[in-house]
PDB file of N, CA and C in Angstrom:
ATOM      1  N   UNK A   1      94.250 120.480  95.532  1.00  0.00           N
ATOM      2  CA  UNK A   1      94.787 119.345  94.803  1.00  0.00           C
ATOM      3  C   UNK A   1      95.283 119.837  93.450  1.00  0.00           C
ATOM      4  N   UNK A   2      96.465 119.081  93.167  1.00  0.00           N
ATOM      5  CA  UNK A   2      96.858 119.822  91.775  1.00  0.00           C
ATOM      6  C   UNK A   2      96.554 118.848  90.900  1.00  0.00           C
ATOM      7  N   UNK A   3      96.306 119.555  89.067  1.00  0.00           N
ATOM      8  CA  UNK A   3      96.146 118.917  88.215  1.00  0.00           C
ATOM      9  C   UNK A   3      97.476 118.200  87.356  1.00  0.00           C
ATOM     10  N   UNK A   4      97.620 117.413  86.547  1.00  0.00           N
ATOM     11  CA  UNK A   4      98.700 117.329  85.663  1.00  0.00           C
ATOM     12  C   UNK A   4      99.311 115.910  85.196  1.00  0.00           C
ATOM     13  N   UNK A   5      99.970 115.902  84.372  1.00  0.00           N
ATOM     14  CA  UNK A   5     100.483 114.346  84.461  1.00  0.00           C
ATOM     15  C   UNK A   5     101.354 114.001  85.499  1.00  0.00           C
ATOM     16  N   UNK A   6     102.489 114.711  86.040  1.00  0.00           N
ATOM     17  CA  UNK A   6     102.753 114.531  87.102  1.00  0.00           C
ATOM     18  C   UNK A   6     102.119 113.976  88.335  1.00  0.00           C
ATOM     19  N   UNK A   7     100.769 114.194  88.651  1.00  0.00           N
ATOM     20  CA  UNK A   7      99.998 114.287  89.690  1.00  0.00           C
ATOM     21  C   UNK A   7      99.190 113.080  89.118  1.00  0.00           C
ATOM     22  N   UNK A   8      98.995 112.878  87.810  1.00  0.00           N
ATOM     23  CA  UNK A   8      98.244 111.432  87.109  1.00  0.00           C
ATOM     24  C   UNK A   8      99.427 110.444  87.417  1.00  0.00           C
ATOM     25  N   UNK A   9     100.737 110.878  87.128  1.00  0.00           N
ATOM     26  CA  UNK A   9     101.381 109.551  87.906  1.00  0.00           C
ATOM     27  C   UNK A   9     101.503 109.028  89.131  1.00  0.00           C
ATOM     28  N   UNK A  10     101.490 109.991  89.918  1.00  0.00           N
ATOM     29  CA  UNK A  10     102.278 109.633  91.284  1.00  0.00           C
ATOM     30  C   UNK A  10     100.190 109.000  91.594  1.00  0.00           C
ATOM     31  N   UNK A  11      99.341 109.357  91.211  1.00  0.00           N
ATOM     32  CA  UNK A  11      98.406 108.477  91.448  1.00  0.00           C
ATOM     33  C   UNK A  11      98.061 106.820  91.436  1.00  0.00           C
ATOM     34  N   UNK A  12      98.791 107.062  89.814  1.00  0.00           N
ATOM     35  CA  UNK A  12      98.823 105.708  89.466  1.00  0.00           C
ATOM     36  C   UNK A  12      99.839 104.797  90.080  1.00  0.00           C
ATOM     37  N   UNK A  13     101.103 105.172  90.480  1.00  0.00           N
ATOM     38  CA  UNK A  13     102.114 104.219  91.226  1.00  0.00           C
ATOM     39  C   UNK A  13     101.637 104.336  92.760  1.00  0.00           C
ATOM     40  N   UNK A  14     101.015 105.122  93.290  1.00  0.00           N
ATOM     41  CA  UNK A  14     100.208 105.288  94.789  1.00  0.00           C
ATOM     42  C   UNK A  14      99.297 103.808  94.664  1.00  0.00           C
ATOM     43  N   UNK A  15      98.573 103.893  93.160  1.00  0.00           N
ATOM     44  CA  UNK A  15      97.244 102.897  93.341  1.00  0.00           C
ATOM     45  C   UNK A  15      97.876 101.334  93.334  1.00  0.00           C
ATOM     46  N   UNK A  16      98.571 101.857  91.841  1.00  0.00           N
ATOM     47  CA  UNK A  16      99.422  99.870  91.708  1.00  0.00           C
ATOM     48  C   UNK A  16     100.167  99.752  93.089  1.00  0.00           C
ATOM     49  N   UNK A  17     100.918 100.189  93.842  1.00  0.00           N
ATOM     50  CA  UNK A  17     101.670  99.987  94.955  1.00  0.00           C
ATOM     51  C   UNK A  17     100.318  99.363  96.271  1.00  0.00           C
ATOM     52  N   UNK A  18      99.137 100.101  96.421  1.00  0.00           N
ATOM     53  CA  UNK A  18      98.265  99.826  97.294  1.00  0.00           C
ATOM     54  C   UNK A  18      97.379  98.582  96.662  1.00  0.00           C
ATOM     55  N   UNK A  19      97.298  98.183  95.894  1.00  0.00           N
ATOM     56  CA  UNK A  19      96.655  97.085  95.118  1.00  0.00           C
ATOM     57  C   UNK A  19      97.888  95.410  95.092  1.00  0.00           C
ATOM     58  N   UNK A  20      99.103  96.382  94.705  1.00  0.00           N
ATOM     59  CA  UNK A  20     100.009  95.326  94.886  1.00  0.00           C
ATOM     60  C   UNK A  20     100.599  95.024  97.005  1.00  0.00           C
ATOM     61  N   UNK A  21      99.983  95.595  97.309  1.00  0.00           N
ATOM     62  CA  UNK A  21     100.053  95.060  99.070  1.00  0.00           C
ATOM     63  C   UNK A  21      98.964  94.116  99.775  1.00  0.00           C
ATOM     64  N   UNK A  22      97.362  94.170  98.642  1.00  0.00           N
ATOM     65  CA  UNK A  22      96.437  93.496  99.052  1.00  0.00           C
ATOM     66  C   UNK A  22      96.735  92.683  99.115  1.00  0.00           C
ATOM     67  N   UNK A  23      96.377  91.642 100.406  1.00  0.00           N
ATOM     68  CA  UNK A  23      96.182  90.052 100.764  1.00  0.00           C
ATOM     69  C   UNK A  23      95.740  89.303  99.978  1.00  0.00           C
ATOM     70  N   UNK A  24      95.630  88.183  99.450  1.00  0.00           N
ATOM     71  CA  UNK A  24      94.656  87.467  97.888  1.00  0.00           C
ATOM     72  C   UNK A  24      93.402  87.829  98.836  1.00  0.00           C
ATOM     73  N   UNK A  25      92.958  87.624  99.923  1.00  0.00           N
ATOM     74  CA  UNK A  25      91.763  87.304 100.148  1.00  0.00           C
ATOM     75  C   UNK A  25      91.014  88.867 100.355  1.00  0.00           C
ATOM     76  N   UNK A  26      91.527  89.856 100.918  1.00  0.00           N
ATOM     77  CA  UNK A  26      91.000  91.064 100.591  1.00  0.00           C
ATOM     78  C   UNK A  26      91.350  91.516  99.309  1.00  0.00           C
ATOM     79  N   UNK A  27      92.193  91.121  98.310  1.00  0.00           N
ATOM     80  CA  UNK A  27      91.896  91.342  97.025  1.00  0.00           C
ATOM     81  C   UNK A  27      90.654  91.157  96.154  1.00  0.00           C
ATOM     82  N   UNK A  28      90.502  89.714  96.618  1.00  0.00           N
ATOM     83  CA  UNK A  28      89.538  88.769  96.248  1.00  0.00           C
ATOM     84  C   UNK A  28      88.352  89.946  96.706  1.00  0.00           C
ATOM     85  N   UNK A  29      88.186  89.702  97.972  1.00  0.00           N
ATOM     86  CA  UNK A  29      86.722  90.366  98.516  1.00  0.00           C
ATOM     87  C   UNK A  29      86.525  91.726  97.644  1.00  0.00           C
ATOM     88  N   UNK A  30      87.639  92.671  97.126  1.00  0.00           N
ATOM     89  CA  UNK A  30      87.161  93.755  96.910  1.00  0.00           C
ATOM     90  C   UNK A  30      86.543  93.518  95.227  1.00  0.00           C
ATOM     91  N   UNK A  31      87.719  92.710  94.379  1.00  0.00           N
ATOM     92  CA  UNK A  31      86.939  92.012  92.878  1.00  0.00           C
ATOM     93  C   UNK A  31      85.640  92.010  93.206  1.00  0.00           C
ATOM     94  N   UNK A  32      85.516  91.143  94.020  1.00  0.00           N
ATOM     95  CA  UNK A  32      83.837  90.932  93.931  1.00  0.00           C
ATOM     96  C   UNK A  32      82.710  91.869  94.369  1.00  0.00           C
ATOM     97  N   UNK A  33      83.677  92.993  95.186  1.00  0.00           N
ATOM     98  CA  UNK A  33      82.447  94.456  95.388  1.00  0.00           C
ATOM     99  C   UNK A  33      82.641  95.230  93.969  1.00  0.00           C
ATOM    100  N   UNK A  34      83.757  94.830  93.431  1.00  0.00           N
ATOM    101  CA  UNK A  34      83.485  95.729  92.523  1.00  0.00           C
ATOM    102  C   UNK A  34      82.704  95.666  91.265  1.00  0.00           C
ATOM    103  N   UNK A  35      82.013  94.305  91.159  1.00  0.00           N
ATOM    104  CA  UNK A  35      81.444  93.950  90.555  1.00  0.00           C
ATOM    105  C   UNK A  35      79.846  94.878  90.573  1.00  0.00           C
ATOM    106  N   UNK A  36      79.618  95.008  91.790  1.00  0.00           N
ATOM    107  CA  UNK A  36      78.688  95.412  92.302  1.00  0.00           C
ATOM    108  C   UNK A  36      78.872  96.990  92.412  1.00  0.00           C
ATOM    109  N   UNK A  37      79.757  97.581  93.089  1.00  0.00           N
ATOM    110  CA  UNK A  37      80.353  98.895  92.773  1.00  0.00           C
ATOM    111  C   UNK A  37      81.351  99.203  92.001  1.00  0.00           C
ATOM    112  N   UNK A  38      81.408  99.448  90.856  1.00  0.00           N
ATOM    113  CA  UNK A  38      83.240  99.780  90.194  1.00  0.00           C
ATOM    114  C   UNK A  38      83.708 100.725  90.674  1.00  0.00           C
ATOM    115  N   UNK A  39      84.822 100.913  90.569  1.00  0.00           N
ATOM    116  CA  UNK A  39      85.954 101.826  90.283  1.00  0.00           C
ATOM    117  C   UNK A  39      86.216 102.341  91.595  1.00  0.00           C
ATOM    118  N   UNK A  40      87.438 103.272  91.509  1.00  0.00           N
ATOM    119  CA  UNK A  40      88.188 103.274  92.520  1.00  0.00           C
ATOM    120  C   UNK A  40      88.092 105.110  92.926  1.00  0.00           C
ATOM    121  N   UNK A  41      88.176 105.763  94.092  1.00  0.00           N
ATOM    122  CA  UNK A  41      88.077 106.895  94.575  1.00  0.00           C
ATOM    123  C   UNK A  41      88.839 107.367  95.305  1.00  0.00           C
ATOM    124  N   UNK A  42      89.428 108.126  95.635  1.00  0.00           N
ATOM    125  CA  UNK A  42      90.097 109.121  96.178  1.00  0.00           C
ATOM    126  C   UNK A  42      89.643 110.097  97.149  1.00  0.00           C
ATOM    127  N   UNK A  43      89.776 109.960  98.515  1.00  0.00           N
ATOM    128  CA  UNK A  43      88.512 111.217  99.708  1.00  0.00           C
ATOM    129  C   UNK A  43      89.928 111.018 100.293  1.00  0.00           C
ATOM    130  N   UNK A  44      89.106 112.608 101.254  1.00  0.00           N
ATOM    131  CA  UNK A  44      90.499 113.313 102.449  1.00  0.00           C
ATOM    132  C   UNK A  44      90.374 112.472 103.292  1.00  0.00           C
ATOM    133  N   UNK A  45      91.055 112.003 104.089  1.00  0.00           N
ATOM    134  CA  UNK A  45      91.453 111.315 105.469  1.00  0.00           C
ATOM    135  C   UNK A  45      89.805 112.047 106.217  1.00  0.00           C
ATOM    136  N   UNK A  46      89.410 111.567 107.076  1.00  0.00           N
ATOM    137  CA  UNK A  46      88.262 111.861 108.060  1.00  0.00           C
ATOM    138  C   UNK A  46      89.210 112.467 109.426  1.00  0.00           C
ATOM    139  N   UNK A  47      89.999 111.827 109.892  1.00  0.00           N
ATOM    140  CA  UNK A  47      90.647 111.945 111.122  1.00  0.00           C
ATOM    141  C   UNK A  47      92.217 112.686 110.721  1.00  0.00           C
ATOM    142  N   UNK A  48      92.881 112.568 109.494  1.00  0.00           N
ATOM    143  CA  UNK A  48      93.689 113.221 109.328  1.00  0.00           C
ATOM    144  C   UNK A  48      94.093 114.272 107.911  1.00  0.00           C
ATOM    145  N   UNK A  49      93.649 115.211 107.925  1.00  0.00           N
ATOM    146  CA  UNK A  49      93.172 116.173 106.691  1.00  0.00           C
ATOM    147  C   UNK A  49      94.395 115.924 106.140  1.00  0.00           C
ATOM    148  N   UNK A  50      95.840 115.808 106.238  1.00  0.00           N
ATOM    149  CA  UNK A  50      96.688 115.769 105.420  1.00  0.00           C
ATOM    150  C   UNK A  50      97.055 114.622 104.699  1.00  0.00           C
ATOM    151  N   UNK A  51      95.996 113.827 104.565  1.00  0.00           N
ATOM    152  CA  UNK A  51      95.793 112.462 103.862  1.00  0.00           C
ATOM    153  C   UNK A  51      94.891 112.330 103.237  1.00  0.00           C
ATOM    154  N   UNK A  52      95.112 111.185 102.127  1.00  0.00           N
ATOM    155  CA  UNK A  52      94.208 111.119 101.136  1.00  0.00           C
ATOM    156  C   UNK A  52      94.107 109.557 101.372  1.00  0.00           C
ATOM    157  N   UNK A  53      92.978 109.055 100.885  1.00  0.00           N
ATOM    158  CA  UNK A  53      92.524 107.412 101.321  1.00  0.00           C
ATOM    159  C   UNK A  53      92.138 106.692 100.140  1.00  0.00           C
ATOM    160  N   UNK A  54      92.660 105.941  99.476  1.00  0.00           N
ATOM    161  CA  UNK A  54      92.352 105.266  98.160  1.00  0.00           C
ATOM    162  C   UNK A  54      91.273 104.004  98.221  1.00  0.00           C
ATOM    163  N   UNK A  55      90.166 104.178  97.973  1.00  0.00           N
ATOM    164  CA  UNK A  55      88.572 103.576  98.091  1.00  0.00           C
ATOM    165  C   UNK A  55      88.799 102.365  96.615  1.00  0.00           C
ATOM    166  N   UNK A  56      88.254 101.096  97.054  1.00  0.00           N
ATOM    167  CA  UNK A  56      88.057 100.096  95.975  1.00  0.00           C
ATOM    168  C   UNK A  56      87.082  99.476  96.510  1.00  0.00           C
ATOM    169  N   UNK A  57      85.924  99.755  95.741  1.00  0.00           N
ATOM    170  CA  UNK A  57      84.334  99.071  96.104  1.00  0.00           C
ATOM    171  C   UNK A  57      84.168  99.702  97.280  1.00  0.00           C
ATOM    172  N   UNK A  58      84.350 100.942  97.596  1.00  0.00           N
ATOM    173  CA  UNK A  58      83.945 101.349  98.998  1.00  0.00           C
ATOM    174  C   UNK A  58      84.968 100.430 100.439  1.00  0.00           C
ATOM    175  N   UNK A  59      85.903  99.889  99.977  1.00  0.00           N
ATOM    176  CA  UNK A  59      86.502  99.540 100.952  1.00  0.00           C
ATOM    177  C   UNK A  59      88.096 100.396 100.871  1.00  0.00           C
ATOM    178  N   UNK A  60      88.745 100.566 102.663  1.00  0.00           N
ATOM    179  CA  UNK A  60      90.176 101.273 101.935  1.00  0.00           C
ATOM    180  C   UNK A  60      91.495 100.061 101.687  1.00  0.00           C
ATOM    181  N   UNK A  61      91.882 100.599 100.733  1.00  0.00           N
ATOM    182  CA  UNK A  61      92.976  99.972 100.409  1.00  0.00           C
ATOM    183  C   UNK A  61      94.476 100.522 100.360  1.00  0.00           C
ATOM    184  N   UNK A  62      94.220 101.660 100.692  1.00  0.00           N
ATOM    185  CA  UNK A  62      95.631 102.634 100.799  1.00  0.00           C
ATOM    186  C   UNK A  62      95.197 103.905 101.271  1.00  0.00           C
ATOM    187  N   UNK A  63      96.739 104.462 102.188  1.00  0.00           N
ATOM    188  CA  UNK A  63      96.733 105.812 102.129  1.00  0.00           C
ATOM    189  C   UNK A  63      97.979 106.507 102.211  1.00  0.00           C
ATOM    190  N   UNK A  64      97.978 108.107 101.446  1.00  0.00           N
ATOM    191  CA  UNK A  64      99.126 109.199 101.300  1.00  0.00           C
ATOM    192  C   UNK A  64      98.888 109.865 101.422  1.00  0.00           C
ATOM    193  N   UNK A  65      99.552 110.906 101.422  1.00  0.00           N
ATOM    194  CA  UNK A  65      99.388 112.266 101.602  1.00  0.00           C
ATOM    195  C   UNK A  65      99.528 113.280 100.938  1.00  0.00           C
ATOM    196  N   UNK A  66      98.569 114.064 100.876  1.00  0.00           N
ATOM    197  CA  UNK A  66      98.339 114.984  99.965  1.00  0.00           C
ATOM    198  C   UNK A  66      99.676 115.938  99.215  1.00  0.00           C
ATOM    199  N   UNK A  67     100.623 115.865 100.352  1.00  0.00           N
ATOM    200  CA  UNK A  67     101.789 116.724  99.803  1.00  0.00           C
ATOM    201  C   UNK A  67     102.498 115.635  98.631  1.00  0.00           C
ATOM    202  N   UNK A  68     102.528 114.498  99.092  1.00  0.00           N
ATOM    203  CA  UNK A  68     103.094 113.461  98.032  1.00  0.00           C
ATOM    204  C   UNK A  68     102.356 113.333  96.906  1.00  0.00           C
ATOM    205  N   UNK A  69     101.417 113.248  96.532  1.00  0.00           N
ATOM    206  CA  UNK A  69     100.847 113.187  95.487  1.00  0.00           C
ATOM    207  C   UNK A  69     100.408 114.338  94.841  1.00  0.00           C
ATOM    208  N   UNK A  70     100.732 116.249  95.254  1.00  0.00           N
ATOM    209  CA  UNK A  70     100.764 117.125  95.165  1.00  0.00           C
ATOM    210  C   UNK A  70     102.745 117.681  94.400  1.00  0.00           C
ATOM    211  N   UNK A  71     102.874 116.842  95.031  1.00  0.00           N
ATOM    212  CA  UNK A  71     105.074 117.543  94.574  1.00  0.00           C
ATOM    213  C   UNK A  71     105.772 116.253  94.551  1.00  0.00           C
ATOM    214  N   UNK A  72     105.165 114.802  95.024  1.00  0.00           N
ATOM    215  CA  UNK A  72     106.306 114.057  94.463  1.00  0.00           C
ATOM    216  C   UNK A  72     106.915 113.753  95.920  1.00  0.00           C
ATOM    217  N   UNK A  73     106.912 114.503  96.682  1.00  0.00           N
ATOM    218  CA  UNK A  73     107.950 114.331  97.612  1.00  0.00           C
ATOM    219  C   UNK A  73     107.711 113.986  99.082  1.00  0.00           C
ATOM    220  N   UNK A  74     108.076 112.940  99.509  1.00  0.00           N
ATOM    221  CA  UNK A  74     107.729 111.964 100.442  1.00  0.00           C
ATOM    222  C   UNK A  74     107.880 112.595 102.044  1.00  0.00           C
ATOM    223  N   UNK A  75     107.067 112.456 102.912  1.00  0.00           N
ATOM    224  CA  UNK A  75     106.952 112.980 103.870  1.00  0.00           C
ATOM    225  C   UNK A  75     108.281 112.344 104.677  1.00  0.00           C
ATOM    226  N   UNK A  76     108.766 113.068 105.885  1.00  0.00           N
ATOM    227  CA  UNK A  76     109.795 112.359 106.884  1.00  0.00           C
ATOM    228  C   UNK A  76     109.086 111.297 107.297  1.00  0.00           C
ATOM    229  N   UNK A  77     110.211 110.063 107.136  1.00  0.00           N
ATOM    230  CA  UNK A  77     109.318 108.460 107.986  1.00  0.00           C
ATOM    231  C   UNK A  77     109.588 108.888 109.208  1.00  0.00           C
ATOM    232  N   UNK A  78     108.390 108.183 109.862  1.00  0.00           N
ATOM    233  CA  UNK A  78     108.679 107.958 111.209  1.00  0.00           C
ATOM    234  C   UNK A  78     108.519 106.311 111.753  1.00  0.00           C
ATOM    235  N   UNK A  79     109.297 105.927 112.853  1.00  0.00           N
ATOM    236  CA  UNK A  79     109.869 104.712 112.614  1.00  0.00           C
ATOM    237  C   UNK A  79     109.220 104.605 113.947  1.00  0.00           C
ATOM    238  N   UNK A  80     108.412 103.188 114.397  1.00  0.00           N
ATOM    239  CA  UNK A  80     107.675 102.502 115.489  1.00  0.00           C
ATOM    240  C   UNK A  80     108.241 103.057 116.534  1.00  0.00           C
ATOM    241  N   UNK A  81     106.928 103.623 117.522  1.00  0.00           N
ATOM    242  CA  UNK A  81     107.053 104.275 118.544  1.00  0.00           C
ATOM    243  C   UNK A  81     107.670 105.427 118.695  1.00  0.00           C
ATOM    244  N   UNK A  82     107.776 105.970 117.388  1.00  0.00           N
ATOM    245  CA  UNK A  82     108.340 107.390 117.324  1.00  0.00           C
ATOM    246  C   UNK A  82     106.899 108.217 117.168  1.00  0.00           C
ATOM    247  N   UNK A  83     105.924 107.933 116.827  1.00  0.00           N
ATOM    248  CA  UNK A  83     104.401 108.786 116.296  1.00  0.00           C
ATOM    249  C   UNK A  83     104.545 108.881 117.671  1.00  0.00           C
ATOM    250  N   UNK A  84     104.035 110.883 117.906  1.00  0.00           N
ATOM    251  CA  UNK A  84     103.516 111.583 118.721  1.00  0.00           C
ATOM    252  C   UNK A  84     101.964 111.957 118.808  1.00  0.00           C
ATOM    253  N   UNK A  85     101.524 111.079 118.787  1.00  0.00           N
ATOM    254  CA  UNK A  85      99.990 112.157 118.801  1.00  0.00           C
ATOM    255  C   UNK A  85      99.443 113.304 119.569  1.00  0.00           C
ATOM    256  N   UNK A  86      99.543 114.571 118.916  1.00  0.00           N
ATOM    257  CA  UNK A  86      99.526 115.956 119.422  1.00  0.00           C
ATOM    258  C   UNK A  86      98.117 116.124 119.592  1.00  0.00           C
TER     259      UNK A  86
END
């Protein structure tokens, strides 16, 4: 993982972007874990190492990938029913 402001931004527009997609009501639910747990975390994907999973109160609320939030630069989309699982 790299350090830098670069890498402090593309965090922060990763987080507001995954915060600004919450539902009110899983918004809601996570306010209120976080009352109980604060703040927000960052872990590798479990099932896919080239991802990173953005944690609020222990629940997920987003995910990217490590190269994007490493250089900025957005992986090839892949568009419904195009994912191969190898």
């Amino acid at each position: 993982m790299t350090n830098g402001p670069e890498f402090d931004a593309r965090i922060k527009l990763f987080t507001e972007g995954a915060l600004a997609a919450l539902t009110p009501e899983r918004r809601a639910e996570c306010e209120l874990l976080a009352v109980l747990e604060p703040g927000m975390s960052l872990r590798a994907s479990e099932m896919y190492p080239d991802q990173v999973e953005l944690l609020w109160a222990g629940l997920l609320v987003g995910v990217t990938t490590w190269a994007w939030l490493n250089t900025g630069e957005a992986p090839p989309s892949v568009g419904p029913g195009e994912y191969d699982e190898q």
